[in-house]
N, C-alpha and C. Protein backbone atom coordinates (compact mmCIF):
# COMPACT_ATOMS: atom_id res chain seq x y z
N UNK A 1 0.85 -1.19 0.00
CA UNK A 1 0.00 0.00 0.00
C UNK A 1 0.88 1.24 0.00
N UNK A 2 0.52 2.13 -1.40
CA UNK A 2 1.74 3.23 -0.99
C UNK A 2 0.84 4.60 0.33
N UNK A 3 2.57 5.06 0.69
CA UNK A 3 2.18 5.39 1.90
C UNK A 3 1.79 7.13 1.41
N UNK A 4 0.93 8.36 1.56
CA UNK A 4 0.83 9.44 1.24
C UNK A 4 1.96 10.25 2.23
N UNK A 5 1.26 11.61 1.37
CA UNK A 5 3.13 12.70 2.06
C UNK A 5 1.80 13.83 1.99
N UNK A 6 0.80 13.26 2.26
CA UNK A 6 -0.47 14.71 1.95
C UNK A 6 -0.19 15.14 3.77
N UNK A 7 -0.80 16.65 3.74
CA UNK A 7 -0.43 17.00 5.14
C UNK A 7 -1.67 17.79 5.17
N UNK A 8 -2.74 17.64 6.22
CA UNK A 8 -3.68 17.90 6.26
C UNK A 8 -4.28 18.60 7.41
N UNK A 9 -4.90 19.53 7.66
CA UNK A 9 -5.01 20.90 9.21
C UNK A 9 -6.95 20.74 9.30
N UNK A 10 -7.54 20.61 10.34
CA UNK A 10 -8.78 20.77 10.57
C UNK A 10 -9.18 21.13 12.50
N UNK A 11 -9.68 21.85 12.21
CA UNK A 11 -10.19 22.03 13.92
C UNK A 11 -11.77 20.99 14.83
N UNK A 12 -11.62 21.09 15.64
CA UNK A 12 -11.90 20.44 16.45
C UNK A 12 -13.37 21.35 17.74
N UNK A 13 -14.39 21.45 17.17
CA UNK A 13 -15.28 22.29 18.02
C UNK A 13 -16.10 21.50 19.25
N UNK A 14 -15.45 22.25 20.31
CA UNK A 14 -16.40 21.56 21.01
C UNK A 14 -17.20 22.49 22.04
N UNK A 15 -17.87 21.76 22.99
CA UNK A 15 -19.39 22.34 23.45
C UNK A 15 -19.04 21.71 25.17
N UNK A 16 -19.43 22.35 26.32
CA UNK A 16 -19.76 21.87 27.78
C UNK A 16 -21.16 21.69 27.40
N UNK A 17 -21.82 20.63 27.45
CA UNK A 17 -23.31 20.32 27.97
C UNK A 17 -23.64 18.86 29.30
N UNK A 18 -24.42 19.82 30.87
CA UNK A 18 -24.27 18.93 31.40
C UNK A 18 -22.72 18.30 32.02
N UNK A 19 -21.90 19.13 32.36
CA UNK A 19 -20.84 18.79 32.92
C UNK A 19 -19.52 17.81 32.05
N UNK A 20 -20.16 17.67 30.96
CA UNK A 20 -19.19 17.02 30.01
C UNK A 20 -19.14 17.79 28.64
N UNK A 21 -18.13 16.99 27.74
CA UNK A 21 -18.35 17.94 26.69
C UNK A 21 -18.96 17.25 25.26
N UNK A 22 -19.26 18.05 24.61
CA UNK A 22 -19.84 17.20 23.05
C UNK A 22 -18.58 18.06 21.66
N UNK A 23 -18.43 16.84 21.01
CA UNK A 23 -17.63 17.29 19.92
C UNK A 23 -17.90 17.65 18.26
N UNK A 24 -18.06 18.44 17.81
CA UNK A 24 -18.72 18.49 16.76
C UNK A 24 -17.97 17.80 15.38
N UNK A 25 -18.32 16.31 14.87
CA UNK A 25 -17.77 15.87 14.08
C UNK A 25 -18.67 15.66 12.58
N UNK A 26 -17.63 15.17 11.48
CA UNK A 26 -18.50 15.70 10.27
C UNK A 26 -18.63 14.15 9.29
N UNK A 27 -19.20 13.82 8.85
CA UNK A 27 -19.35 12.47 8.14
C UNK A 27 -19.19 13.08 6.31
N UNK A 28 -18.47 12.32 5.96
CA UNK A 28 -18.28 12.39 4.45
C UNK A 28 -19.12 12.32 3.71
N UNK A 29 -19.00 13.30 2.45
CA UNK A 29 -20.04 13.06 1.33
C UNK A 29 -19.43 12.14 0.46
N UNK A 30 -20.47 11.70 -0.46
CA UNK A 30 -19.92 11.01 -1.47
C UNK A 30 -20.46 9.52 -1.36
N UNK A 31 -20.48 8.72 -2.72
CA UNK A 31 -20.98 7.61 -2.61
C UNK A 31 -20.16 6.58 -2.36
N UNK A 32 -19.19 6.50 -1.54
CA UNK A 32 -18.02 5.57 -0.97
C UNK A 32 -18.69 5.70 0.74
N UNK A 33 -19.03 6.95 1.38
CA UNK A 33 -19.54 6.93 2.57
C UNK A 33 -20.74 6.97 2.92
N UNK A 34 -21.70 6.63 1.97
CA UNK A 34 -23.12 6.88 2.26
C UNK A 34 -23.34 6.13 3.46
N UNK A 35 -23.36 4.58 2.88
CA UNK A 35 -23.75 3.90 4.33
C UNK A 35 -22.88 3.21 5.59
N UNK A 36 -21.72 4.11 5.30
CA UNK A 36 -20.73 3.69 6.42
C UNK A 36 -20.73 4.87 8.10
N UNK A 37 -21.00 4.40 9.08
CA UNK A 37 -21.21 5.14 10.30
C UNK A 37 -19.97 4.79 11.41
N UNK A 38 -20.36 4.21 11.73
CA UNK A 38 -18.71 3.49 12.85
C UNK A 38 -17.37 3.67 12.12
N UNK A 39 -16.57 4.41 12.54
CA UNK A 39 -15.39 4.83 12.15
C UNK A 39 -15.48 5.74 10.52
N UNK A 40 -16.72 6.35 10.63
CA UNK A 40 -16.66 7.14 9.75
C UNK A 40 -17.01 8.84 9.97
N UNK A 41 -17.13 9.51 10.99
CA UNK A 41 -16.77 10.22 11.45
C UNK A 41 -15.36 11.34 11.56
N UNK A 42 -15.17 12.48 11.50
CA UNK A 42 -13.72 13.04 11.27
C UNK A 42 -13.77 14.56 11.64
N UNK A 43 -12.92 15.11 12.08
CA UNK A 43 -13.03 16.47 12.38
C UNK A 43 -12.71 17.36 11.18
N UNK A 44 -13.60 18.23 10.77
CA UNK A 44 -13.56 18.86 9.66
C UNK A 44 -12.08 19.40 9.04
N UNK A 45 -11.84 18.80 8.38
CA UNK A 45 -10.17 18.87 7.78
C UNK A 45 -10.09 19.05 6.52
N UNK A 46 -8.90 19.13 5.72
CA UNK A 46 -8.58 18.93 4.69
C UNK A 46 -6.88 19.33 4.13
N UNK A 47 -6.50 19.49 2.87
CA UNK A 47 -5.17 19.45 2.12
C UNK A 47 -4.65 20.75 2.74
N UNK A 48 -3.17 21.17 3.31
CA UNK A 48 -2.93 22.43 3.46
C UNK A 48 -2.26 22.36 1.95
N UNK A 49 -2.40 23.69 1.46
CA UNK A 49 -2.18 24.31 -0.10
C UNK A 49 -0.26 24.64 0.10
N UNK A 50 0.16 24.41 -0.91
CA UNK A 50 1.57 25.15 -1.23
C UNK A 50 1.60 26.39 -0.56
N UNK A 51 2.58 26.88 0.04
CA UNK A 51 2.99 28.06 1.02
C UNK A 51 1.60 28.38 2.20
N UNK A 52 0.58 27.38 2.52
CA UNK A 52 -0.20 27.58 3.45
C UNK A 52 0.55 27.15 4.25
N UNK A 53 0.10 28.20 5.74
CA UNK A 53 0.17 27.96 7.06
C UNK A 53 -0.79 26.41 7.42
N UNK A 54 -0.37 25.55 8.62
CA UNK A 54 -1.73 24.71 8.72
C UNK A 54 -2.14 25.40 9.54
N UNK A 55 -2.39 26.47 10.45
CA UNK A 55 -3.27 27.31 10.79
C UNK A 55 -4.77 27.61 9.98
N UNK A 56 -3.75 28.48 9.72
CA UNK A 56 -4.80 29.15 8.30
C UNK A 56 -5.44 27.95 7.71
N UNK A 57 -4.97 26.54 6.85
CA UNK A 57 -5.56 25.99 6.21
C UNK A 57 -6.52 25.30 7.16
N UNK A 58 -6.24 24.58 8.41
CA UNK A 58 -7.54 24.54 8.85
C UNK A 58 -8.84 25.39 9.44
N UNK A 59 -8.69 26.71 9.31
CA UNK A 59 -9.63 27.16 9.92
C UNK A 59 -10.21 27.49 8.51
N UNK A 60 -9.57 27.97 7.17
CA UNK A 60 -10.21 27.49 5.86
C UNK A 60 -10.97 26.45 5.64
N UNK A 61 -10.66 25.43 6.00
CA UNK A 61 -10.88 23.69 5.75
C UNK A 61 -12.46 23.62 6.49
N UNK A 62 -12.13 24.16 8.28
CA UNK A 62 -13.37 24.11 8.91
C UNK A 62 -14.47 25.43 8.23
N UNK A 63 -14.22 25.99 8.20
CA UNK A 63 -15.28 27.20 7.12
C UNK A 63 -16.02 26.29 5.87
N UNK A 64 -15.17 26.31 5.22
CA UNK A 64 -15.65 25.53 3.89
C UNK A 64 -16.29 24.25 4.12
N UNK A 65 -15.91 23.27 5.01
CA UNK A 65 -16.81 22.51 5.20
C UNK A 65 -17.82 22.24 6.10
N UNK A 66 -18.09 23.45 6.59
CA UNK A 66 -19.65 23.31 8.01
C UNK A 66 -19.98 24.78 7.57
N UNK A 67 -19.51 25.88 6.84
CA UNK A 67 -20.14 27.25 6.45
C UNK A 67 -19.85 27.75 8.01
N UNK A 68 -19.35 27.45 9.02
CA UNK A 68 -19.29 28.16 10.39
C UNK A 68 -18.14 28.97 10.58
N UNK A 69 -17.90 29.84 11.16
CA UNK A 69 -16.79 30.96 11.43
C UNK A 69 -16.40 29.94 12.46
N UNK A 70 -14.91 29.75 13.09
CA UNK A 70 -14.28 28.93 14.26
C UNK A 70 -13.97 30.40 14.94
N UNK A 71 -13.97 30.01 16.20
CA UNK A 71 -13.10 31.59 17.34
C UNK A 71 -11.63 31.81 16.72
N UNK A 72 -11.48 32.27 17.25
CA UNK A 72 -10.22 33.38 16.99
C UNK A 72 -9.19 32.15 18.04
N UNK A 73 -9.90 31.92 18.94
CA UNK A 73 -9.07 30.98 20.42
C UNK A 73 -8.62 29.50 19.89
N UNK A 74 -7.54 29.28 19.68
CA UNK A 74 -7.48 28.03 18.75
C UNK A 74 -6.56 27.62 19.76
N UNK A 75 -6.58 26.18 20.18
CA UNK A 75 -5.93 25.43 21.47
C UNK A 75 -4.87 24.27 20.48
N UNK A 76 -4.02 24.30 20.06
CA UNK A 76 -3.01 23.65 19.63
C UNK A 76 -3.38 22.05 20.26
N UNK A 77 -3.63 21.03 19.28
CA UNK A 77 -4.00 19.85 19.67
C UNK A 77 -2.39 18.54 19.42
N UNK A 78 -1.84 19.41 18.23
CA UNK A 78 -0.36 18.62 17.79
C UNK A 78 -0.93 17.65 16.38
N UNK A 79 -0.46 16.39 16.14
CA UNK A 79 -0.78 15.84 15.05
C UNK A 79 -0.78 14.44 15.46
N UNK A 80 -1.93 14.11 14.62
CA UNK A 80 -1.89 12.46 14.52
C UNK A 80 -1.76 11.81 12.38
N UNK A 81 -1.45 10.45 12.90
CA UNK A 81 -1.28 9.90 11.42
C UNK A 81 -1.86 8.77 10.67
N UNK A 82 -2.53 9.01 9.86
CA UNK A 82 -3.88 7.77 8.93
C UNK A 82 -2.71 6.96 8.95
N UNK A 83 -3.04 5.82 9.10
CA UNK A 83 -2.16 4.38 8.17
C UNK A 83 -1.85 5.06 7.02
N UNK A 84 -2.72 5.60 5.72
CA UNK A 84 -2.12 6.25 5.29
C UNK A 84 -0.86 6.54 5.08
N UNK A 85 -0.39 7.16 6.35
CA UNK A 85 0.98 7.90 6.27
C UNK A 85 0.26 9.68 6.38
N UNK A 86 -0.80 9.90 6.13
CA UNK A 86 -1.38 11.66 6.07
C UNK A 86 -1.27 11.92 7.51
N UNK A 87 -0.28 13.11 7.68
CA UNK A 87 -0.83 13.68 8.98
C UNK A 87 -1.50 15.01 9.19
N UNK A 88 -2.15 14.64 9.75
CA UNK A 88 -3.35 15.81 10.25
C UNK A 88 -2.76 16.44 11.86
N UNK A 89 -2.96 17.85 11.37
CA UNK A 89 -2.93 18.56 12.48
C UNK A 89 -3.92 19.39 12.61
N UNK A 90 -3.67 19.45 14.21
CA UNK A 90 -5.39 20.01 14.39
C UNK A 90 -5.31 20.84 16.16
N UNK A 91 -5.78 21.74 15.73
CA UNK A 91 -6.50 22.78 17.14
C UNK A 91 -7.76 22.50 17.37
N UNK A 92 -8.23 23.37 18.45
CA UNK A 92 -9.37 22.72 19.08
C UNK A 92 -9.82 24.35 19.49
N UNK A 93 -11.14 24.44 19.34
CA UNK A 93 -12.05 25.68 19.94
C UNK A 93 -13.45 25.32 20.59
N UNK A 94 -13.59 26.21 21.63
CA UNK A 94 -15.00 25.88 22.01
C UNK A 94 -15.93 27.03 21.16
N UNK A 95 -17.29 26.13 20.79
CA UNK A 95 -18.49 27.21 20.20
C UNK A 95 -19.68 26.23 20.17
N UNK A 96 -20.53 26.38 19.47
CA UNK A 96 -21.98 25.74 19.37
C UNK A 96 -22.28 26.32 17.85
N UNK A 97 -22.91 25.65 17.34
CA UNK A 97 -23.72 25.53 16.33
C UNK A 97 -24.99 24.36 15.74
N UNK A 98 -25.95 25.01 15.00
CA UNK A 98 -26.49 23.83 14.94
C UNK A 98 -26.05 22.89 13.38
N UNK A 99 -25.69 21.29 14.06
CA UNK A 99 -25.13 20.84 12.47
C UNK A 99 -26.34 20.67 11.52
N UNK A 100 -26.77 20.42 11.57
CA UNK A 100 -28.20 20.44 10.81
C UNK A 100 -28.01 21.45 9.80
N UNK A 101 -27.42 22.74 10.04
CA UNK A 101 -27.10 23.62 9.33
C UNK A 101 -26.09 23.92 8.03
N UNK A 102 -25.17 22.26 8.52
CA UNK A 102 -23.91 22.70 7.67
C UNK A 102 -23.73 23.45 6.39
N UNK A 103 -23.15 23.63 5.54
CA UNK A 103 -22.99 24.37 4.11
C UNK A 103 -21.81 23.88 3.62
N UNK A 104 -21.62 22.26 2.97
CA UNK A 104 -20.25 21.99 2.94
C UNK A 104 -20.42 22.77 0.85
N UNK A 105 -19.13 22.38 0.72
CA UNK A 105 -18.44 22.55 -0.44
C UNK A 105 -19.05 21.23 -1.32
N UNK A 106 -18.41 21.74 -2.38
CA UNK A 106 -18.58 20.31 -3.40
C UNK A 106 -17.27 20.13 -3.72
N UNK A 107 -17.27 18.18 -4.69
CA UNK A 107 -16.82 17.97 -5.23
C UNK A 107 -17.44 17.54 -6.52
N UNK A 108 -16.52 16.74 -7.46
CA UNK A 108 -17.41 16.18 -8.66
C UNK A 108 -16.50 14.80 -8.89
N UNK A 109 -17.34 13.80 -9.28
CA UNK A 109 -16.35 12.75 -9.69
C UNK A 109 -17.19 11.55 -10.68
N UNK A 110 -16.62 11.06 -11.58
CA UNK A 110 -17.46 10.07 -12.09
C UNK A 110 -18.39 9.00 -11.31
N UNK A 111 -19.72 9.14 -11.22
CA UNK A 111 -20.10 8.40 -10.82
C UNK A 111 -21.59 8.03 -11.61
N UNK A 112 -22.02 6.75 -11.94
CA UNK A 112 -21.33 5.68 -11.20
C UNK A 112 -20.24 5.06 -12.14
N UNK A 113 -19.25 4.49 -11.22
CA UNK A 113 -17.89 4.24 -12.10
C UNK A 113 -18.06 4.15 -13.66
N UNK A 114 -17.30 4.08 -14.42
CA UNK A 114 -16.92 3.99 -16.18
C UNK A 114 -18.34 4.51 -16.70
N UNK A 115 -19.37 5.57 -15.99
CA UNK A 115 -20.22 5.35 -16.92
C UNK A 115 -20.13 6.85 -17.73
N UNK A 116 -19.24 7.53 -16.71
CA UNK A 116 -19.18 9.05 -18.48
C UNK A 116 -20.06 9.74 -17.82
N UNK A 117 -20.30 9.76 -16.48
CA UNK A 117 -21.51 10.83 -16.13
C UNK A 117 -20.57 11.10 -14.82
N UNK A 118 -20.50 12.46 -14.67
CA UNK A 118 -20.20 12.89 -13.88
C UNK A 118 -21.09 13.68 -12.51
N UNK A 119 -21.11 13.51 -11.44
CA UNK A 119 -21.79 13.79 -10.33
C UNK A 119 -21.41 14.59 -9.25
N UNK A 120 -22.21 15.82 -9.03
CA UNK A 120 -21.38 16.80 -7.83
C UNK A 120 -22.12 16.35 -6.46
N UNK A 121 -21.23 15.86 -5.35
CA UNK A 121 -21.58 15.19 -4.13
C UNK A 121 -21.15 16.12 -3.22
N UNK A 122 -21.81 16.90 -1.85
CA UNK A 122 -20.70 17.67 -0.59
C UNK A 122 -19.87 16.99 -0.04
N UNK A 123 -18.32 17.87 0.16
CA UNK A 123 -17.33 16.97 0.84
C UNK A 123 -18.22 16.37 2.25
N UNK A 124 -19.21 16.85 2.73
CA UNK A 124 -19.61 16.85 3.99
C UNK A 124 -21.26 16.81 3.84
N UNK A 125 -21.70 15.15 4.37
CA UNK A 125 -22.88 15.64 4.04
C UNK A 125 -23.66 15.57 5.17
N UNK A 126 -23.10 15.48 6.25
CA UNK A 126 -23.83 15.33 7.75
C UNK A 126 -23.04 16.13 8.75
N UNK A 127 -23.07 16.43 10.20
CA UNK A 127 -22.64 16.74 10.81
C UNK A 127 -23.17 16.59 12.15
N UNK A 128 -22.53 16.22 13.39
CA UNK A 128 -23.16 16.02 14.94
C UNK A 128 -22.25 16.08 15.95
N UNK A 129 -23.14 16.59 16.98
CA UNK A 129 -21.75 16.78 18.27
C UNK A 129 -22.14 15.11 19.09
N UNK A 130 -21.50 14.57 19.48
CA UNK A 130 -20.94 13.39 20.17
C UNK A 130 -19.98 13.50 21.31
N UNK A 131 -21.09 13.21 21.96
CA UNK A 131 -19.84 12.66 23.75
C UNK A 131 -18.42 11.91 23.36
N UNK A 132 -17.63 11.47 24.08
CA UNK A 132 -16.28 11.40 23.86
C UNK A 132 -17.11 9.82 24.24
N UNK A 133 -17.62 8.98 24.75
CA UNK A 133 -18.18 7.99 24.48
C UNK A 133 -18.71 7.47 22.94
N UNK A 134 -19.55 8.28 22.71
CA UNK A 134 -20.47 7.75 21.53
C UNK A 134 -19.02 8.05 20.19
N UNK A 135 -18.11 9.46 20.35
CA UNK A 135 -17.22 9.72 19.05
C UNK A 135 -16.12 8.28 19.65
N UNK A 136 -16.08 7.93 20.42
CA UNK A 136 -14.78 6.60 20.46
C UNK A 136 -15.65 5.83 19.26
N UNK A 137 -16.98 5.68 19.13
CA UNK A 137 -17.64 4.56 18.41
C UNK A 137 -17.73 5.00 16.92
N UNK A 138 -17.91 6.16 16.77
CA UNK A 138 -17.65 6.85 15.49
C UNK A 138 -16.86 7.27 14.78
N UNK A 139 -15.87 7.68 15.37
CA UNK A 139 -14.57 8.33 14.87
C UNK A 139 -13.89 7.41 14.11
N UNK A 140 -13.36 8.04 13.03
CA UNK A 140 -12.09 7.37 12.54
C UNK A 140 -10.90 7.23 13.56
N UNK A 141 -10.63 5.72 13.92
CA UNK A 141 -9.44 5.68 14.97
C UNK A 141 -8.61 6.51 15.19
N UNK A 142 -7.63 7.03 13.65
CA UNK A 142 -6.43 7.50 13.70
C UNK A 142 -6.52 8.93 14.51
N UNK A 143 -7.84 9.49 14.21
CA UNK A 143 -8.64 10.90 14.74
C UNK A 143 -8.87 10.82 16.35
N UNK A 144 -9.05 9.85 16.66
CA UNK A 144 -9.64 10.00 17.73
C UNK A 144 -8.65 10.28 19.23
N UNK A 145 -7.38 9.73 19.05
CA UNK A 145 -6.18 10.56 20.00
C UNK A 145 -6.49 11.95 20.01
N UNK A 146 -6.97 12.67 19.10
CA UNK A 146 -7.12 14.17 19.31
C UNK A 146 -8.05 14.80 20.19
N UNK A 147 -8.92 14.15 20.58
CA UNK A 147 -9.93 13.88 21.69
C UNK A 147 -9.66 13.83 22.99
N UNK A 148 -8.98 12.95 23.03
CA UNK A 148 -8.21 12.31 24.35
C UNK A 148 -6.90 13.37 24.52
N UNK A 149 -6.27 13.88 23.51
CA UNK A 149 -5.60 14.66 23.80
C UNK A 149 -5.93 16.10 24.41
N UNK A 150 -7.07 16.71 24.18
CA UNK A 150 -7.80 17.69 24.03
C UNK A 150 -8.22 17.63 25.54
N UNK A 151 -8.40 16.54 25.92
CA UNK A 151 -9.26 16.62 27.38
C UNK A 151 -8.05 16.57 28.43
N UNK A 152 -6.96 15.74 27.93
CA UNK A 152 -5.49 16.02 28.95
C UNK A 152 -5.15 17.25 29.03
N UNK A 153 -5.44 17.83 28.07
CA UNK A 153 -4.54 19.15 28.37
C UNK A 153 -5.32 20.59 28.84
N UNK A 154 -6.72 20.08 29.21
CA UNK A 154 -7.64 20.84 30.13
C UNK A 154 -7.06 20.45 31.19
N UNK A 155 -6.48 19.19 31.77
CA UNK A 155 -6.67 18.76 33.05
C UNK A 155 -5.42 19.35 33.35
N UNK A 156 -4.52 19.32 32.70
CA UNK A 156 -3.27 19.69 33.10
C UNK A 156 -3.57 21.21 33.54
């Protein structure tokens, strides 16, 4: 399996409700993720661009794919890595929104395979906040240290 060299920035929103917290995570568009749920989950991310900051590219990344402004307060989370080989780095902010709302972006891609028709799908076609219980069950594994990281470094 070749390994990627893609380097990828997305933030991490989360919410106090009830003495704990909820995380706002985003499920993929497209007809590869329609009916996949358990480990399909991800914090709104994507490609940082030639001479981008991953700052900047994820708070781009999170805009474009939920239509939401992130705070200004961005909590340095560090990086984790897909089997892949992609590493994602990622900050963390507290806010609320409702996902129901999202406004992702598009893509376009042949579908359905070889047939010459092309189809525009949102990178993002769901969105929900999840207890750090229910996102262990959802999350993409490699994602989910960022969670656990996020809550150590409140405690500290």
């Amino acid at each position: 399996m070749p390994k990627s060299n893609k380097i990828s920035a997305g933030l991490l929103m989360y919410r106090r409700k009830s003495n704990a917290f909820e995380f706002l995570l985003v499920h993929l568009g497209g007809p590869f993720w329609t009916k996949k749920d358990a480990g399909a989950w991800f914090l709104p991310k994507g490609e940082v661009n030639p001479g981008e900051d991953e700052r900047s590219a994820a708070i781009r990344e999170f805009t474009e794919e939920t239509g939401f402004a992130p705070s200004e307060k961005l909590i340095p989370l560090g990086t984790v890595k897909h089997k892949s080989g992609k590493i994602v780095h990622a900050w963390a902010f507290e806010g609320d929104c409702d996902p129901a709302t999202i406004r992702s972006n598009t893509f376009e891609m042949e579908w359905p395979p070889r047939s010459g028709k092309n189809q525009t799908f949102p990178e993002i076609d769901r969105a929900a906040f999840f207890t750090l219980e229910t996102a262990r069950e959802k999350m993409h594994p490699s994602e989910f240290p960022l969670l656990t990281r996020f809550l150590e470094l409140l405690a500290a």
